[in-house]
C-alpha atoms as a PDB file:
ATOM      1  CA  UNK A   1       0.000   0.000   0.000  1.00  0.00           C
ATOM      2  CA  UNK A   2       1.712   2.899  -1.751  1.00  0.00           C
ATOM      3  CA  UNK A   3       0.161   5.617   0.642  1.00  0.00           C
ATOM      4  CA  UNK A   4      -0.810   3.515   3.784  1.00  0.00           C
ATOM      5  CA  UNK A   5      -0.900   5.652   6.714  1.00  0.00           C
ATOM      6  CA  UNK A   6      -0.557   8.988   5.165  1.00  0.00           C
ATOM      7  CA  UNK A   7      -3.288  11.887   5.031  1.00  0.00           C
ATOM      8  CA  UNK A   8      -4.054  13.797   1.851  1.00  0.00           C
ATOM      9  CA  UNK A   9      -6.071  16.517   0.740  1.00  0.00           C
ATOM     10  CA  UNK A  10      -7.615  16.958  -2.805  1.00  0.00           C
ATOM     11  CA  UNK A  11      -8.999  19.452  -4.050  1.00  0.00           C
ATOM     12  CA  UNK A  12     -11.709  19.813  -6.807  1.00  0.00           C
ATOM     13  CA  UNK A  13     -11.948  15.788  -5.463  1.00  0.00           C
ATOM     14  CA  UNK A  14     -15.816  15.835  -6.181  1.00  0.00           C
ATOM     15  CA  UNK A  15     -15.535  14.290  -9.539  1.00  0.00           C
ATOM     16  CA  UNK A  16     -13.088  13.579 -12.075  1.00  0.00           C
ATOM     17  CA  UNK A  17      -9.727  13.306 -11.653  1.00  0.00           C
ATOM     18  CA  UNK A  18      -9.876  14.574  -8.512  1.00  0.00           C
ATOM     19  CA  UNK A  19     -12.409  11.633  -7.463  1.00  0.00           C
ATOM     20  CA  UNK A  20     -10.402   8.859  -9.047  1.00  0.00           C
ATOM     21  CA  UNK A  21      -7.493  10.362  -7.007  1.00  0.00           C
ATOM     22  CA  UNK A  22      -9.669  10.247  -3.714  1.00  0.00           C
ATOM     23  CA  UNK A  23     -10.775   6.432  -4.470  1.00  0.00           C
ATOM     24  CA  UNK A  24      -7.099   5.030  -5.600  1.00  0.00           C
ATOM     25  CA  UNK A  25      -5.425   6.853  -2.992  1.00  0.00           C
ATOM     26  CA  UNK A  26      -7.670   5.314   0.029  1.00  0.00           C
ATOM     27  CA  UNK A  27      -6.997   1.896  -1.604  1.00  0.00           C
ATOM     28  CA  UNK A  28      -3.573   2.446  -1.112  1.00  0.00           C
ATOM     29  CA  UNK A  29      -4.058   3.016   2.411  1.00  0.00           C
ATOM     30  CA  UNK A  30      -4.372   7.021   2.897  1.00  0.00           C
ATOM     31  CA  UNK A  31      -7.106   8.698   4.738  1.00  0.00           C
ATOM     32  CA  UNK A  32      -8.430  11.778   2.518  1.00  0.00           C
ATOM     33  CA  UNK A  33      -9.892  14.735   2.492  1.00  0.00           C
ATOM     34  CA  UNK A  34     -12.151  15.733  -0.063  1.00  0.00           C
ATOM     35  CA  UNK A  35     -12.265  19.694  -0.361  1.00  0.00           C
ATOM     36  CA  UNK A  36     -14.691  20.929  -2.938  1.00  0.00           C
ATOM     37  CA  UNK A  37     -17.540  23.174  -3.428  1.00  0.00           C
ATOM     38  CA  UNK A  38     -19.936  20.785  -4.719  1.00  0.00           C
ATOM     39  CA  UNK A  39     -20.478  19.425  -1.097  1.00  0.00           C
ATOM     40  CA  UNK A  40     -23.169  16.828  -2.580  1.00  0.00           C
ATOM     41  CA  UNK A  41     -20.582  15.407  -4.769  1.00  0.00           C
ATOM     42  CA  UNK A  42     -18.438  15.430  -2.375  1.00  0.00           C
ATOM     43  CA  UNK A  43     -20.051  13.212  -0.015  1.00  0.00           C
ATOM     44  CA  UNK A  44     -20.557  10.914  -2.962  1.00  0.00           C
ATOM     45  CA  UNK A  45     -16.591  10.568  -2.924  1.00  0.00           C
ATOM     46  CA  UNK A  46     -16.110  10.201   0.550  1.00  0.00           C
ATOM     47  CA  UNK A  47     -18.699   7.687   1.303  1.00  0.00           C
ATOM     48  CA  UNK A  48     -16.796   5.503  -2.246  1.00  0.00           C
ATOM     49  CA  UNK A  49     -13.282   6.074  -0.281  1.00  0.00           C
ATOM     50  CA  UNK A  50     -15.061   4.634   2.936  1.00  0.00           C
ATOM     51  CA  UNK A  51     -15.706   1.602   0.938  1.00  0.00           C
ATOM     52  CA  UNK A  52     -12.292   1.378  -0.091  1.00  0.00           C
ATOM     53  CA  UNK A  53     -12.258   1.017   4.098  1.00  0.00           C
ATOM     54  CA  UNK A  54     -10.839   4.141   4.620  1.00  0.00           C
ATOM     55  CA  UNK A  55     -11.252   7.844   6.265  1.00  0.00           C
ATOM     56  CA  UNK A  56     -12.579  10.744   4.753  1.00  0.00           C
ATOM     57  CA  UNK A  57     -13.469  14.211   5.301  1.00  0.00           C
ATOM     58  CA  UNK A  58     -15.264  16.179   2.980  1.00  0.00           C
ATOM     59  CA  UNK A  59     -14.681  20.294   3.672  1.00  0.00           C
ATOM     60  CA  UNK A  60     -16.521  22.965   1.493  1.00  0.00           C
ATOM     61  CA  UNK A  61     -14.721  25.543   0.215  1.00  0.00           C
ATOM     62  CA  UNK A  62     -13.578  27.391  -2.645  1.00  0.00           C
ATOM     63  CA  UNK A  63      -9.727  27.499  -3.640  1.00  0.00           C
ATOM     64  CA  UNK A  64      -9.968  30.861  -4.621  1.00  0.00           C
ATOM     65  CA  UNK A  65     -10.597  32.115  -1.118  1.00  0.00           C
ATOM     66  CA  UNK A  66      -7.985  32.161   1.379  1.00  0.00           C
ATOM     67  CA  UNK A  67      -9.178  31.995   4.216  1.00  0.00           C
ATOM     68  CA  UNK A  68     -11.348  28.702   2.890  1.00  0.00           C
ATOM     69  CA  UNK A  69      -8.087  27.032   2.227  1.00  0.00           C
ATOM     70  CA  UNK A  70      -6.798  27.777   5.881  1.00  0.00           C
ATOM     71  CA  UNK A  71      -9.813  26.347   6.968  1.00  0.00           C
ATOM     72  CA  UNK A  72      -8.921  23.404   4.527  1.00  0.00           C
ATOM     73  CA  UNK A  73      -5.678  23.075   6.687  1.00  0.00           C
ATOM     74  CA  UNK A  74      -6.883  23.277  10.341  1.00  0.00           C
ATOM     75  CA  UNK A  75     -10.161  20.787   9.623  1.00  0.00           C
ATOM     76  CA  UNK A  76      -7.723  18.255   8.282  1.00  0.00           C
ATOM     77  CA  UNK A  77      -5.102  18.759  10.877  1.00  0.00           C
ATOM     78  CA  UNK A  78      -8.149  18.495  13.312  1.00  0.00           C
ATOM     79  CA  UNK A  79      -9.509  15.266  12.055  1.00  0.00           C
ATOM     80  CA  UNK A  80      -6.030  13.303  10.477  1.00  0.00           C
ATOM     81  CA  UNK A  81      -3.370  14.890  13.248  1.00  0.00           C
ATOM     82  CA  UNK A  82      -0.940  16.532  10.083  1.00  0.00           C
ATOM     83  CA  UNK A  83      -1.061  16.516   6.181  1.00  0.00           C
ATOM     84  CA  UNK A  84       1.165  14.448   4.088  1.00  0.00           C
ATOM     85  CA  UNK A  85       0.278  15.109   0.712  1.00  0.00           C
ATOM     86  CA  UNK A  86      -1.959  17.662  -1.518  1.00  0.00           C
ATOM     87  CA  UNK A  87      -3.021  17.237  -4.903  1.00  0.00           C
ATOM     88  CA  UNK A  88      -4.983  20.311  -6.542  1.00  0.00           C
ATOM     89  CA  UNK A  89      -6.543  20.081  -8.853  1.00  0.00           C
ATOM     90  CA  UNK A  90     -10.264  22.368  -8.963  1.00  0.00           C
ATOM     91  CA  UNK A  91     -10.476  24.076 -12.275  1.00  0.00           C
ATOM     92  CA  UNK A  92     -13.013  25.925 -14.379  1.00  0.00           C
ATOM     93  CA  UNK A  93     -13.112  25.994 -17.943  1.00  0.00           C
ATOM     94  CA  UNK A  94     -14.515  28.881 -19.314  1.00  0.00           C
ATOM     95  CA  UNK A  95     -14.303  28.638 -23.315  1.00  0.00           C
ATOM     96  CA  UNK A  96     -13.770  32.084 -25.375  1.00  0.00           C
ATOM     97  CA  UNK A  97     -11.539  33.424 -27.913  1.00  0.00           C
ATOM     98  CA  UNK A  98      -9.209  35.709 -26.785  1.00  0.00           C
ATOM     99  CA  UNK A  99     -10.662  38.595 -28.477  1.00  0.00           C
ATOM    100  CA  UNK A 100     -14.011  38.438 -27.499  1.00  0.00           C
ATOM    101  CA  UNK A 101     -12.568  36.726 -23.566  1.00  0.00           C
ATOM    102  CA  UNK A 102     -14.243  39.401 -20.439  1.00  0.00           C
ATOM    103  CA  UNK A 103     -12.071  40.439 -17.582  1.00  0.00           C
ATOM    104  CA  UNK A 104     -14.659  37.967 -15.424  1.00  0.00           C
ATOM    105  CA  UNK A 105     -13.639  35.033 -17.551  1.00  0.00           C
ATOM    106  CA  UNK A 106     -10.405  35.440 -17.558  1.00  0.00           C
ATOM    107  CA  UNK A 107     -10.254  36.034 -13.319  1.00  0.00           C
ATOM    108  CA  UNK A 108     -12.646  33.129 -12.955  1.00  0.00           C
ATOM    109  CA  UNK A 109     -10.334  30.780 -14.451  1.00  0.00           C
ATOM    110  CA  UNK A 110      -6.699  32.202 -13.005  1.00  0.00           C
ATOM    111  CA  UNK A 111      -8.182  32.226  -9.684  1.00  0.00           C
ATOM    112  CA  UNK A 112      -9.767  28.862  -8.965  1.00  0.00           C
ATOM    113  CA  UNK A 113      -7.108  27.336 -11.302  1.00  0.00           C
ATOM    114  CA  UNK A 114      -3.573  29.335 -10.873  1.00  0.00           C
ATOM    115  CA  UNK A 115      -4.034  31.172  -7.612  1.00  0.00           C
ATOM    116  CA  UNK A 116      -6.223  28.590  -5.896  1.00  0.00           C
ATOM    117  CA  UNK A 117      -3.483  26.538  -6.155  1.00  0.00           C
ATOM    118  CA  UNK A 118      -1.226  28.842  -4.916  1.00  0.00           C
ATOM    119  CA  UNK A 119      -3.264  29.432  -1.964  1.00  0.00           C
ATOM    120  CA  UNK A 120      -3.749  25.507  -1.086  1.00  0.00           C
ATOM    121  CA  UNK A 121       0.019  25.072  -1.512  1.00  0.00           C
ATOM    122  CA  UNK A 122       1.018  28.149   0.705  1.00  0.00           C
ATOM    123  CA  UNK A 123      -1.338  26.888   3.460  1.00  0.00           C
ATOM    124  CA  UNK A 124      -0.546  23.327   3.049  1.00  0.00           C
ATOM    125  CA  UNK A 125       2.969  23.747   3.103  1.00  0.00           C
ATOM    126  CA  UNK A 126       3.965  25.683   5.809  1.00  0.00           C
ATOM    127  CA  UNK A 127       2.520  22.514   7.868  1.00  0.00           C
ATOM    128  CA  UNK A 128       4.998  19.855   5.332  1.00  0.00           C
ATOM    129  CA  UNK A 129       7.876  22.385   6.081  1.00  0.00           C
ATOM    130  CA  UNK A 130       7.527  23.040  10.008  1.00  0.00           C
ATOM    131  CA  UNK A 131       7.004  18.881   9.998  1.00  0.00           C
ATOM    132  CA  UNK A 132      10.040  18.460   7.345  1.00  0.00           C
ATOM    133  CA  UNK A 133       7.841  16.054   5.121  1.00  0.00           C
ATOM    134  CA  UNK A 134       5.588  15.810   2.187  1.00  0.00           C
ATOM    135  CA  UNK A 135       4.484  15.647  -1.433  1.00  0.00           C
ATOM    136  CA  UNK A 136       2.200  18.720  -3.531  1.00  0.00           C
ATOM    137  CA  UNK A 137       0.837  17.260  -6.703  1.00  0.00           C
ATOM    138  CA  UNK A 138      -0.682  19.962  -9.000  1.00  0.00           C
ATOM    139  CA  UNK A 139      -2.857  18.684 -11.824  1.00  0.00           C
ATOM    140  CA  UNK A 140      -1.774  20.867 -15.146  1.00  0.00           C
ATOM    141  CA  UNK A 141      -2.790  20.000 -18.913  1.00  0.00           C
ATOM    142  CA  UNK A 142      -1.499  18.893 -22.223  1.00  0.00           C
ATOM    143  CA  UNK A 143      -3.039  22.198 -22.548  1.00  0.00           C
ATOM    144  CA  UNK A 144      -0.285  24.017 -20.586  1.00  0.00           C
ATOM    145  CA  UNK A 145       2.608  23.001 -22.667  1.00  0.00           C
ATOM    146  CA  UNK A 146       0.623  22.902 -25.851  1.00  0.00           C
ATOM    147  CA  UNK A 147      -1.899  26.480 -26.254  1.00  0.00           C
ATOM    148  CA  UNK A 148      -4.912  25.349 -27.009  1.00  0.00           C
ATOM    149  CA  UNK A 149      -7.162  26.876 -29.170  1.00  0.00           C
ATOM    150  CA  UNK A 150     -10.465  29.118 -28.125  1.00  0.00           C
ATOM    151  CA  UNK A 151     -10.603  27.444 -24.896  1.00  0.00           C
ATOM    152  CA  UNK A 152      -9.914  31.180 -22.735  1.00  0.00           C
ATOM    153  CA  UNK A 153      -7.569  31.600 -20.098  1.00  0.00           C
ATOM    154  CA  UNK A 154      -7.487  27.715 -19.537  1.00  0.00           C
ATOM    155  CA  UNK A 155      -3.808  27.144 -20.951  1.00  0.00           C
ATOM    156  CA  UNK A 156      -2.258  30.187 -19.470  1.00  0.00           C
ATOM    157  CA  UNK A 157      -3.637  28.764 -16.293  1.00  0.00           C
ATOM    158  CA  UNK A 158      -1.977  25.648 -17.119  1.00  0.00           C
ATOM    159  CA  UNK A 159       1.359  26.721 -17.641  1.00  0.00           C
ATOM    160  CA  UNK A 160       1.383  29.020 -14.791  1.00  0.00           C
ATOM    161  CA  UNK A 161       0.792  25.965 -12.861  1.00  0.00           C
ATOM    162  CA  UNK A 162       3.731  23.829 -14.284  1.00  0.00           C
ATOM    163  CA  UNK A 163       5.867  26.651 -13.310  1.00  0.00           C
ATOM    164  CA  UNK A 164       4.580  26.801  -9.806  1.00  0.00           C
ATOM    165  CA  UNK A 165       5.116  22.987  -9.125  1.00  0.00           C
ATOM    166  CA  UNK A 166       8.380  23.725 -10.106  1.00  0.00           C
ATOM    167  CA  UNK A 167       9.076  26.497  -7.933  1.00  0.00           C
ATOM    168  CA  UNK A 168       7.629  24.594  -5.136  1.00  0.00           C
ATOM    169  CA  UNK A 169      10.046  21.726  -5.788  1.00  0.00           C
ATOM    170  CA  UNK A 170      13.113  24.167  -5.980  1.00  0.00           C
ATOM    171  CA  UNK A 171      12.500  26.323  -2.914  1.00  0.00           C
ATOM    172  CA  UNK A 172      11.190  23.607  -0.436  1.00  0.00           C
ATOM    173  CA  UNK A 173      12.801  20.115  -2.083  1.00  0.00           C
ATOM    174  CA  UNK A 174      15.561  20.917   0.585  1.00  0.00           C
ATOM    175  CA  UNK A 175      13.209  20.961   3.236  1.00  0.00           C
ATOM    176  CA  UNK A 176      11.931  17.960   2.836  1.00  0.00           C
ATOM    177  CA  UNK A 177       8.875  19.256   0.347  1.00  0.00           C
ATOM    178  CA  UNK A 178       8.648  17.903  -2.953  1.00  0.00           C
ATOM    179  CA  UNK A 179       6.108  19.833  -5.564  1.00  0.00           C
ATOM    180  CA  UNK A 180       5.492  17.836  -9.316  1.00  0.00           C
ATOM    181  CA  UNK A 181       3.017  18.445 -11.936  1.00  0.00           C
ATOM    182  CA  UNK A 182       0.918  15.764 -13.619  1.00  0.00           C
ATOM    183  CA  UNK A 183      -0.332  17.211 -17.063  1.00  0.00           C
ATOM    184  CA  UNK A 184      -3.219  14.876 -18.527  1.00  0.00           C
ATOM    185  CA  UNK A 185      -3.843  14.789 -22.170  1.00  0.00           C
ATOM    186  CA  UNK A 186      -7.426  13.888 -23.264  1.00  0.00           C
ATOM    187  CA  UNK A 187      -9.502  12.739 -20.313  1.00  0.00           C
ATOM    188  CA  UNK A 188     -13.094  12.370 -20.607  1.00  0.00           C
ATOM    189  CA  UNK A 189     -14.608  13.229 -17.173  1.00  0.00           C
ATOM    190  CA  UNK A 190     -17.729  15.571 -16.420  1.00  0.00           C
ATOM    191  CA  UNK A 191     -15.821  18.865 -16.922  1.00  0.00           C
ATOM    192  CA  UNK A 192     -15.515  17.484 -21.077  1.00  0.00           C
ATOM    193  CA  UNK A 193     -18.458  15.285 -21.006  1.00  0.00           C
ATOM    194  CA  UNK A 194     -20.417  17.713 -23.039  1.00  0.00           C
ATOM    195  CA  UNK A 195     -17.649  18.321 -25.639  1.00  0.00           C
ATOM    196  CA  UNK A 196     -17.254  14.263 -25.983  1.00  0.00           C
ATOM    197  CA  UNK A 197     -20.903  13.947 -26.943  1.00  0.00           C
ATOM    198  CA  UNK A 198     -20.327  15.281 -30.087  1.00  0.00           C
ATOM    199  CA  UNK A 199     -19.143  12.481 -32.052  1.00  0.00           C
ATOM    200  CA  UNK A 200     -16.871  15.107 -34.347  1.00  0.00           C
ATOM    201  CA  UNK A 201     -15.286  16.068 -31.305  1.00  0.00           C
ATOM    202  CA  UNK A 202     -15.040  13.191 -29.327  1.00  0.00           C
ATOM    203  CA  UNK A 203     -13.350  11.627 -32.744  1.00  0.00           C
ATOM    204  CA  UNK A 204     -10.820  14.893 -33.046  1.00  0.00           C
ATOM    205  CA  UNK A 205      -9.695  14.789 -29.920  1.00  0.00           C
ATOM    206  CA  UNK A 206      -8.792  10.795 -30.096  1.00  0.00           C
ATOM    207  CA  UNK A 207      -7.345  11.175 -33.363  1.00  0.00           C
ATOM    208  CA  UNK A 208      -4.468  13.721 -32.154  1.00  0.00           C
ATOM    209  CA  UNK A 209      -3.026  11.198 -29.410  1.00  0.00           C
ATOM    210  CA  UNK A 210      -0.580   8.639 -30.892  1.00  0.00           C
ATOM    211  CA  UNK A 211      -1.599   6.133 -28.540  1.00  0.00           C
ATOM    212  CA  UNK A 212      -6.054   6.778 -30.625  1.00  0.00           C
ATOM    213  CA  UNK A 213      -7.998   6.572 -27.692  1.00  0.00           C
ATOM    214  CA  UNK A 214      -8.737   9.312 -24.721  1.00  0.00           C
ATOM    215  CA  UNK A 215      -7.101   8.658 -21.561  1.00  0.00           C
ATOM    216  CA  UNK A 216      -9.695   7.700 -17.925  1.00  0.00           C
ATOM    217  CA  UNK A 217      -9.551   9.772 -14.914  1.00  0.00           C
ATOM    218  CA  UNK A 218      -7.945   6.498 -12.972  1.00  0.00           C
ATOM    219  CA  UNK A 219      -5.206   6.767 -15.191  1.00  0.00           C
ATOM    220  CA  UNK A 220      -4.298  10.292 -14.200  1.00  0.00           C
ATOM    221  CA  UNK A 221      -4.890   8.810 -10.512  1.00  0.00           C
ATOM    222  CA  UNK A 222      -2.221   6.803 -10.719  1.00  0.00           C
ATOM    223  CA  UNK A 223       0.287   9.522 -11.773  1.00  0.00           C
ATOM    224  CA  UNK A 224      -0.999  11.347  -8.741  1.00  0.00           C
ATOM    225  CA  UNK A 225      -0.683   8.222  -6.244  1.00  0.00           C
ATOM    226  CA  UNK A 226       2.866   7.955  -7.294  1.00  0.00           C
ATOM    227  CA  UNK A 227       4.169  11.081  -6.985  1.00  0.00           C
ATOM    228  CA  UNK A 228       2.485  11.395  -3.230  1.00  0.00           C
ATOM    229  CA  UNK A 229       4.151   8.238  -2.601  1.00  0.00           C
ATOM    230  CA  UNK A 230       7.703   7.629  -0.741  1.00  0.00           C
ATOM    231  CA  UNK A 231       8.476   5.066  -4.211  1.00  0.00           C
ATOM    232  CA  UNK A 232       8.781   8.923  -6.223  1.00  0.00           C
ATOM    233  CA  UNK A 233      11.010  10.270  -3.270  1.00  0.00           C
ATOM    234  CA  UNK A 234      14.084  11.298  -6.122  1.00  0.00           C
ATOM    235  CA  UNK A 235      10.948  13.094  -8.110  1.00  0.00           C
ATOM    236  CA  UNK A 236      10.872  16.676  -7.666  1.00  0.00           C
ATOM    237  CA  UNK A 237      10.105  19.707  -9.397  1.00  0.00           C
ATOM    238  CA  UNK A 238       8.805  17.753 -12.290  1.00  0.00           C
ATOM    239  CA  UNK A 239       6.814  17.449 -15.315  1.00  0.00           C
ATOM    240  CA  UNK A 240       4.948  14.172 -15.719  1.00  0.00           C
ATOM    241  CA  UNK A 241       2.837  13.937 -18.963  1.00  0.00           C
ATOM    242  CA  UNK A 242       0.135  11.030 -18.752  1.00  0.00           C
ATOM    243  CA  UNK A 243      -1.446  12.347 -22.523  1.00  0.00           C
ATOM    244  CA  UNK A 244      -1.050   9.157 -24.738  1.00  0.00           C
ATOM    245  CA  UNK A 245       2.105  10.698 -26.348  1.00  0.00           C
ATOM    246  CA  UNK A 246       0.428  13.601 -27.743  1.00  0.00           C
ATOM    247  CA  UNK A 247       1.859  16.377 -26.097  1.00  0.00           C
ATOM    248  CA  UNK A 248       5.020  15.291 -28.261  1.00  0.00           C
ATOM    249  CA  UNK A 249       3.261  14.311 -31.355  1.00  0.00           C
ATOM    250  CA  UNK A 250       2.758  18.601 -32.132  1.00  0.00           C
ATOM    251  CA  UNK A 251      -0.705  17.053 -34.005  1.00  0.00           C
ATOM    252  CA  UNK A 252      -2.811  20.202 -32.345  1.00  0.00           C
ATOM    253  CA  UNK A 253      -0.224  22.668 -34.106  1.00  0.00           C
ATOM    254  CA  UNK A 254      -0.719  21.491 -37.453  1.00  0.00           C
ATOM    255  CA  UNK A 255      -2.027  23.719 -39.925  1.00  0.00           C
ATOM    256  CA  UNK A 256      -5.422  23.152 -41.019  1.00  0.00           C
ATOM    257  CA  UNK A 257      -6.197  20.241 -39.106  1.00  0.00           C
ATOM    258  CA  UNK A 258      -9.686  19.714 -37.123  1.00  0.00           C
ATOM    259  CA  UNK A 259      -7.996  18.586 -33.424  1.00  0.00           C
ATOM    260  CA  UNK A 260     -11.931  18.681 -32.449  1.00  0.00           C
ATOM    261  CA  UNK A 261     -11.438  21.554 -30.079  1.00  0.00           C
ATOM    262  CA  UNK A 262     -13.352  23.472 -27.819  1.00  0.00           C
ATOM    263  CA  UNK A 263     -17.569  23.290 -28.308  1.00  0.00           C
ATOM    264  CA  UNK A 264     -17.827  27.223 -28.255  1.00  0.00           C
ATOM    265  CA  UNK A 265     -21.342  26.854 -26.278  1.00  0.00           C
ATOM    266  CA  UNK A 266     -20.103  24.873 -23.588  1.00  0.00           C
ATOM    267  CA  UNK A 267     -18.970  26.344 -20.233  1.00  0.00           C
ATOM    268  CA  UNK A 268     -18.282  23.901 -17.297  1.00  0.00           C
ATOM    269  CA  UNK A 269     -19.361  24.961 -13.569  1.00  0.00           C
END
């Protein structure tokens, strides 16, 4: 049991990635908090990591707020005694082309997904450093190494997040702290649900990953698991890319070619 003993938080762990995370994590032995602010979804995690015959905690709260994700801190430290590991990864993707993208959009999306993390990582931490232990897991994107196209702030986001793992990793690897950064390619979960109903889409998007299919949330899980895990003790400040190869394949940059992008009318909450 990769994680056995060890106490985790993820956020955005309602659904998704962030709930295949919550589920593979408590089968490898951690107890986990669930901080979201879909509190009904939530639940519906923690009561499938209790069958996995674990603990879990399910806060509500929004990354974005600061004083939520101190909260965050002291309920986990109240119920699990210290944090070992955080994984963030609550995003919102807000589709627009740049020139027609508000100031709203644009905010929305930098601070759930670039200073939310921030703000979990700060928070979280400054407990791993005064203990001298831990592992911070921040879920990027194919999209933050590749830009892609119409979908808003959502790569920016992405890349600013790669950078911050990084940084993370640089400043507090000799404390004890590793940060890494898992960047999915193609995942179908309920944030892209809607865009992978459209067989056009659903077809573009497989057809740019070398590997031809898109990748499951438990996957991406598994990257996560890892890295929180003592077997990825020598991993720091890293980029790992679970995306099917695509992310070297350059297939979104070429000319002309229908990637099956971003359904203009979709907006995920």
């Amino acid at each position: 049991m990769m994680l056995k003993g060890k106490r985790i938080i993820v956020t955005g762990g309602a659904s998704g990635i962030g709930r295949a995370t919550s589920i593979l994590a408590a089968r490898e032995g951690a107890l986990v908090a669930i901080a979201d602010i879909n509190q009904k979804m939530a639940q519906e995690t923690a009561d499938l990591v209790r069958e996995e015959g674990s603990e879990a905690l399910v806060i509500e709260m929004d990354t974005s707020n600061k004083a939520d994700t101190l909260r965050m801190v002291d309920e986990t430290i109240s119920a699990f005694g210290t944090i070992d590991g955080l994984v963030c990864g609550a995003i919102k993707l807000v589709p627009g082309k740049l020139e027609e993208l508000s100031e709203d959009d644009w905010d929305m999306v930098m601070d759930i997904g670039l200073k939310g993390y921030f703000f979990c990582a700060q928070a979280v931490g400054r407990v791993m450093l005064e203990n001298g232990n831990g592992s911070i897991v921040l879920i990027s994107s194919v999209g933050g190494v590749q830009a892609y196209n119409g979908a808003g702030a959502y790569s920016v986001c992405k890349a600013g997040a790669i950078m911050l793992g990084q940084l993370i990793g640089v400043e507090w690897g000799g404390r004890g702290v590793r940060g890494n950064t898992v960047c999915p390619g193609q995942v179908r979960t309920p944030m892209t649900e809607a865009m992978f109903k459209d067989p056009e889409i659903a077809a573009g998007r497989a057809s740019v990953v070398p590997m031809g299919r898109v990748g499951k949330p438990q996957e991406i899980a598994e990257a996560c698991v890892f890295l929180l895990s003592d077997r990825a003790s020598y991993m720091n400040a890293g980029i790992m890319q679970v995306d099917g190869g695509q992310a070297e394949s350059k297939m979104m940059h070429t000319p002309g070619r229908n990637w099956g992008g971003i359904n203009m009318s979709y907006t995920e909450k």
